[in-house]
Protein backbone atom coordinates (compact mmCIF):
# COMPACT_ATOMS: atom_id res chain seq x y z
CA UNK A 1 -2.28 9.67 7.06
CA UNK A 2 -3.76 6.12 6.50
CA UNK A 3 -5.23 5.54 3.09
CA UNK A 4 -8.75 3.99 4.73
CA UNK A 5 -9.11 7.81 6.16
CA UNK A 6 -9.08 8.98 2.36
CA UNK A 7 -10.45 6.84 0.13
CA UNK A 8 -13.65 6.26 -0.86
CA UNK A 9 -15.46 3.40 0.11
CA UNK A 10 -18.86 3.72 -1.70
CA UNK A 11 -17.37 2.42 -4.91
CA UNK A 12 -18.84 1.65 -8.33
CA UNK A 13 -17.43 -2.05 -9.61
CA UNK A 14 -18.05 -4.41 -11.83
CA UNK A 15 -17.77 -8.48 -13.34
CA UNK A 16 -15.55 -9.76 -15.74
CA UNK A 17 -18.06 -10.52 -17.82
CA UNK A 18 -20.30 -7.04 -17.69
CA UNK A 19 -20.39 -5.96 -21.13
CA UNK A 20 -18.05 -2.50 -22.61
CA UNK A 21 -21.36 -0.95 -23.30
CA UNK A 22 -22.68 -0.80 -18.90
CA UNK A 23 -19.59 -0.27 -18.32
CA UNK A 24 -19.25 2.77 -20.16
CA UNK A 25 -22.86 3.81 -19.08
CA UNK A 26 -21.51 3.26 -15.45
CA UNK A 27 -18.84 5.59 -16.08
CA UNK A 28 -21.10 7.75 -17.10
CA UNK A 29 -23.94 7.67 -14.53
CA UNK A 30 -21.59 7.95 -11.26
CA UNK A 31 -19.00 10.27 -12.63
CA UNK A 32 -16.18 7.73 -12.41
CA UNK A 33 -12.77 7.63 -14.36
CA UNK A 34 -11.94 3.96 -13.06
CA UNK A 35 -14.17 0.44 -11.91
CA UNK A 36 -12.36 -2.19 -10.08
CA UNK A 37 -13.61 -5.59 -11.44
CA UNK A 38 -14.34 -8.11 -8.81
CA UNK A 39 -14.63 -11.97 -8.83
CA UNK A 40 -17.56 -13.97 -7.20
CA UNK A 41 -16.32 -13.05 -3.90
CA UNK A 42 -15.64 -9.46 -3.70
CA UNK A 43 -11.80 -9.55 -4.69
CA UNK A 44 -10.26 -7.65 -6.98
CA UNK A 45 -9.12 -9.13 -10.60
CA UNK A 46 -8.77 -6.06 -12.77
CA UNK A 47 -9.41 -2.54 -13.08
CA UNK A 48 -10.91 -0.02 -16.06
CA UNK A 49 -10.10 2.88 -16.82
CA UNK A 50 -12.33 5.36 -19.10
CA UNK A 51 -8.95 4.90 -21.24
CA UNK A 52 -9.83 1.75 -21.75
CA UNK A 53 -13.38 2.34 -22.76
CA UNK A 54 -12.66 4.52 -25.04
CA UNK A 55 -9.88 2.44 -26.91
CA UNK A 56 -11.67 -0.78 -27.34
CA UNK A 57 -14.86 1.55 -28.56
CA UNK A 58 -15.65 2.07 -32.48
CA UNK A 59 -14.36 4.82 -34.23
CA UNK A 60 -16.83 7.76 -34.82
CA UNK A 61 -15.25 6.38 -38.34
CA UNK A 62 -16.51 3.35 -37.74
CA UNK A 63 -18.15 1.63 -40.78
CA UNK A 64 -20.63 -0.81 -38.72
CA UNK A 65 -23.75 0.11 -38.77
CA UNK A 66 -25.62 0.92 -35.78
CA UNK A 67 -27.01 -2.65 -34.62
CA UNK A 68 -23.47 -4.02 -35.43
CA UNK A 69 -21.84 -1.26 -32.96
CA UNK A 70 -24.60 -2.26 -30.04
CA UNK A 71 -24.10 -5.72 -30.81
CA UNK A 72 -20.01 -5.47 -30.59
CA UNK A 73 -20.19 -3.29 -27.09
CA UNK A 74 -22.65 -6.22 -25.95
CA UNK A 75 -20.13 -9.16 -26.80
CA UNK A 76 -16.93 -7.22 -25.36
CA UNK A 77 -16.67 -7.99 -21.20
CA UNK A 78 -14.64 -5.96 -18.95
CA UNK A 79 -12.57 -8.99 -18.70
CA UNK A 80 -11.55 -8.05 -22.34
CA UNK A 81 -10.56 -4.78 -21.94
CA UNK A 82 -9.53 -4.62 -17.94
CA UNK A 83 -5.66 -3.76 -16.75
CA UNK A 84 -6.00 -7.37 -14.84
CA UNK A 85 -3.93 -7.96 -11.28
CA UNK A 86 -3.81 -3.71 -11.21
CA UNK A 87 -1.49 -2.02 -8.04
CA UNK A 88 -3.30 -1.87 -4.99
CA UNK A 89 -3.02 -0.54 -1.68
CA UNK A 90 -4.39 -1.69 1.97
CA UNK A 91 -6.43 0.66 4.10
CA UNK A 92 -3.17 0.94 6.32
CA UNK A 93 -1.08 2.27 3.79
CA UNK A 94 -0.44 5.87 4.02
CA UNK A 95 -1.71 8.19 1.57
CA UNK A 96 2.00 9.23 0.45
CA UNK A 97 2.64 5.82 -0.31
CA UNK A 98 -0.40 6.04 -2.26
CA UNK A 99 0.58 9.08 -4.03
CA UNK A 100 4.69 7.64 -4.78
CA UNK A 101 2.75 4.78 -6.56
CA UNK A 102 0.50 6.32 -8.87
CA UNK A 103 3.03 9.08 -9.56
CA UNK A 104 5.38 6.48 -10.36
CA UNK A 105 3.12 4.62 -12.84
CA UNK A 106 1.69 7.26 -14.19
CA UNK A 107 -2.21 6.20 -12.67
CA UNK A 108 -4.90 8.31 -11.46
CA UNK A 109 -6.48 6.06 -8.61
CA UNK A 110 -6.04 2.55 -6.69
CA UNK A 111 -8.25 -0.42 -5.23
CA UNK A 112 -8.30 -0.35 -1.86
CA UNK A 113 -8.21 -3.82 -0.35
CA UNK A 114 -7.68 -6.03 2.63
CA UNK A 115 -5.08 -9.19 2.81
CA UNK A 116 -7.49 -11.57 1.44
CA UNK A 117 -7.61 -9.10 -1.61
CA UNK A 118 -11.56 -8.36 -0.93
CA UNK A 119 -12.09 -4.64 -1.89
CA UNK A 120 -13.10 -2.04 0.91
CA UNK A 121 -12.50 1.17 -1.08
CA UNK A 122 -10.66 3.13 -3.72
CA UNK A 123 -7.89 6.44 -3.28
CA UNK A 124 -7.62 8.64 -6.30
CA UNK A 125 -5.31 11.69 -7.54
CA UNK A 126 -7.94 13.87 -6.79
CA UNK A 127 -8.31 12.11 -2.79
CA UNK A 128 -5.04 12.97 -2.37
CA UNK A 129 -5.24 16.54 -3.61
CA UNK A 130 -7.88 16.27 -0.58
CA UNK A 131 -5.51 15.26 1.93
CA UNK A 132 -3.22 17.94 0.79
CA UNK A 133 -5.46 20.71 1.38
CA UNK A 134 -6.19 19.35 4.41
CA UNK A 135 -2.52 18.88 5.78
CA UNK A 136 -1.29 22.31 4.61
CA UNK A 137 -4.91 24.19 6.44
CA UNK A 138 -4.93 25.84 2.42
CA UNK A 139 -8.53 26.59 3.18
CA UNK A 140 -8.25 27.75 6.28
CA UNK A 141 -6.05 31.31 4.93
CA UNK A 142 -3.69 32.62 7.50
CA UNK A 143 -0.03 33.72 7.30
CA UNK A 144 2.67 31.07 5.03
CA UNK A 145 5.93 31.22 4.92
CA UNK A 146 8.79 29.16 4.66
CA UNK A 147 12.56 29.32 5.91
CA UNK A 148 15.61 27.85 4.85
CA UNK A 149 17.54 26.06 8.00
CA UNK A 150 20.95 24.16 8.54
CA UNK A 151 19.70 20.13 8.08
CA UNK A 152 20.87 19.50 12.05
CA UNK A 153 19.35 18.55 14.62
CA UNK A 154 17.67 21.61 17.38
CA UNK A 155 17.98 24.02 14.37
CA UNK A 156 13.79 24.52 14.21
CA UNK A 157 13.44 24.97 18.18
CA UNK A 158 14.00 28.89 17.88
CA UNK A 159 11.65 28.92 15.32
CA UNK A 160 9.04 27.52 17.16
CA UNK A 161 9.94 29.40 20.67
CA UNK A 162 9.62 32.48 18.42
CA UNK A 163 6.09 31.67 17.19
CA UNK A 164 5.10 30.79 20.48
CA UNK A 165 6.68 34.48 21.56
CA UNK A 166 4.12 35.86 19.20
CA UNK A 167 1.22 34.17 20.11
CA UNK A 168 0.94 32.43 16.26
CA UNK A 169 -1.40 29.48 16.07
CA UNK A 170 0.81 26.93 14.06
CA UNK A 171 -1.85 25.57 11.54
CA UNK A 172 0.69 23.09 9.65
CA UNK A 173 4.30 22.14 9.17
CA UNK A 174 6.07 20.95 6.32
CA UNK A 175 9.59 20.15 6.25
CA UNK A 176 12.01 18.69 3.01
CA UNK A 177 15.80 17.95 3.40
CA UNK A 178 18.25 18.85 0.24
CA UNK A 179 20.75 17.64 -0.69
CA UNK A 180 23.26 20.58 0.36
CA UNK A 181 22.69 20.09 3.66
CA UNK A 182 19.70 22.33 4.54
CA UNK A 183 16.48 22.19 5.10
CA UNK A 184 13.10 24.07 3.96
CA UNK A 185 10.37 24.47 6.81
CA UNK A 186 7.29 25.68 5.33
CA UNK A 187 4.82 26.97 8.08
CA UNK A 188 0.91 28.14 8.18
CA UNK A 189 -0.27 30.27 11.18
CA UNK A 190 -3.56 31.96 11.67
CA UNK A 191 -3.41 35.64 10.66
CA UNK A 192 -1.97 37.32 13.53
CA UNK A 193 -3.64 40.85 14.92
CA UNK A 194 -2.54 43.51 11.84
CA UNK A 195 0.33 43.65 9.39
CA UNK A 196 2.58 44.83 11.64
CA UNK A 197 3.07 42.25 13.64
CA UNK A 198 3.26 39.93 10.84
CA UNK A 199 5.80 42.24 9.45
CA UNK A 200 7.82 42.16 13.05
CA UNK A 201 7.71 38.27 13.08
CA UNK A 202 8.94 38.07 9.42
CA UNK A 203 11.63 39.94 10.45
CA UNK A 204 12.50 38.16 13.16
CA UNK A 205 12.32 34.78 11.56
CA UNK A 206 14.87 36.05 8.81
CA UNK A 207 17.46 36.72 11.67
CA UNK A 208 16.95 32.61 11.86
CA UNK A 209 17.22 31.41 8.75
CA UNK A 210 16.98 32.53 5.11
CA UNK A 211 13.08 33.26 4.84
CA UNK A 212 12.10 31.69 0.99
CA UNK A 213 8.58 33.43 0.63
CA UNK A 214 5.99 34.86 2.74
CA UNK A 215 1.92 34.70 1.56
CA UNK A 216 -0.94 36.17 3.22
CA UNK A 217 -3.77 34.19 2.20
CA UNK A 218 -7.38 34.78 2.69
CA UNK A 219 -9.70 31.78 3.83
């Protein structure tokens, strides 16, 4: 799943030297948690989260009065405030790569740009939650379940046969490796005629493998 099939490419951004005060108004206006702050020629030199806003913004304790406070959010640039040379990603990237980096930073989104670091986009937390509905067919309902096998190679080929012996329209497949040697396969069909065959094919599958839930889910 490329990142440039995710992200979204009608983004908000801003200078270095726009002021804390549009830039919290832009926040505002477009429903945005993050700008990317460009240079002269479209690359990007910083991002801004609505973190940041808020930190470098006067206390509602604040003793300035309230031409001071306009006149301090004037003076104060993005370029004051921005997280500058932030993480990227290219639109080739995939969107688990994506995901691994803003997990592992502890960030809710990423500038999308090309190699001559001009920006084409932007992938948040909530894009990949997106792709992740998407993958697993969540909204389309159907039948879930998911089956522990040996971690070896040919082990999922009865599974499938039997699917295909039931007439169940695979809708997505997930698989994860552990580290005792086995493997979880977590499966989506549609919803097959009645219960009772789902209840048959359950049964079937547990004669596989050790069967770790089962959901019926309605679209």
């Amino acid at each position: 799943m490329p990142v440039q099939n995710w992200m979204t490419t009608d983004v908000v951004s801003v200078t270095p030297e726009t002021s804390l005060l549009k830039v919290g108004k832009l926040m505002k206006d477009h429903h945005v948690r993050r700008l990317p702050v460009l240079d002269d020629k479209g690359r990007v030199v910083g991002i801004i989260s609505d973190r940041d806003v808020r930190d470098a913004s006067p206390s509602k304790a604040t003793t300035l009065d309230m031409y001071e406070m306009h006149y301090l959010l004037a003076e104060l640039k993005a370029k004051n405030i921005m997280t500058a040379n932030p993480m990227t990603v290219k639109p080739s990237d995939t969107v688990e790569q994506a995901a691994l980096i803003m997990l592992d930073n502890k960030i809710g989104g990423l500038p999308v740009v090309e190699d001559n670091g001009k920006l084409v986009g932007i992938i948040s937390d909530h894009d990949v939650f997106k792709a992740l509905v998407d993958i697993t067919g969540a909204r389309l309902g159907g039948l879930q379940f998911a089956v522990e096998l040996p971690d070896l190679p040919g082990t999922a080929r009865p599974l499938f046969d039997l699917l295909r012996v039931h007439n169940a329209r695979l809708l997505s497949v997930l698989t994860v490796s552990n580290e005792d040697g086995n493997r979880h396969i977590f499966i989506r069909v549609r919803d097959l005629k009645n219960a009772a065959a789902e209840n048959t094919l359950m049964e079937e599958v547990a004669k596989l493998g050790r069967v770790l839930y089962c959901i019926r889910q309605n679209a």
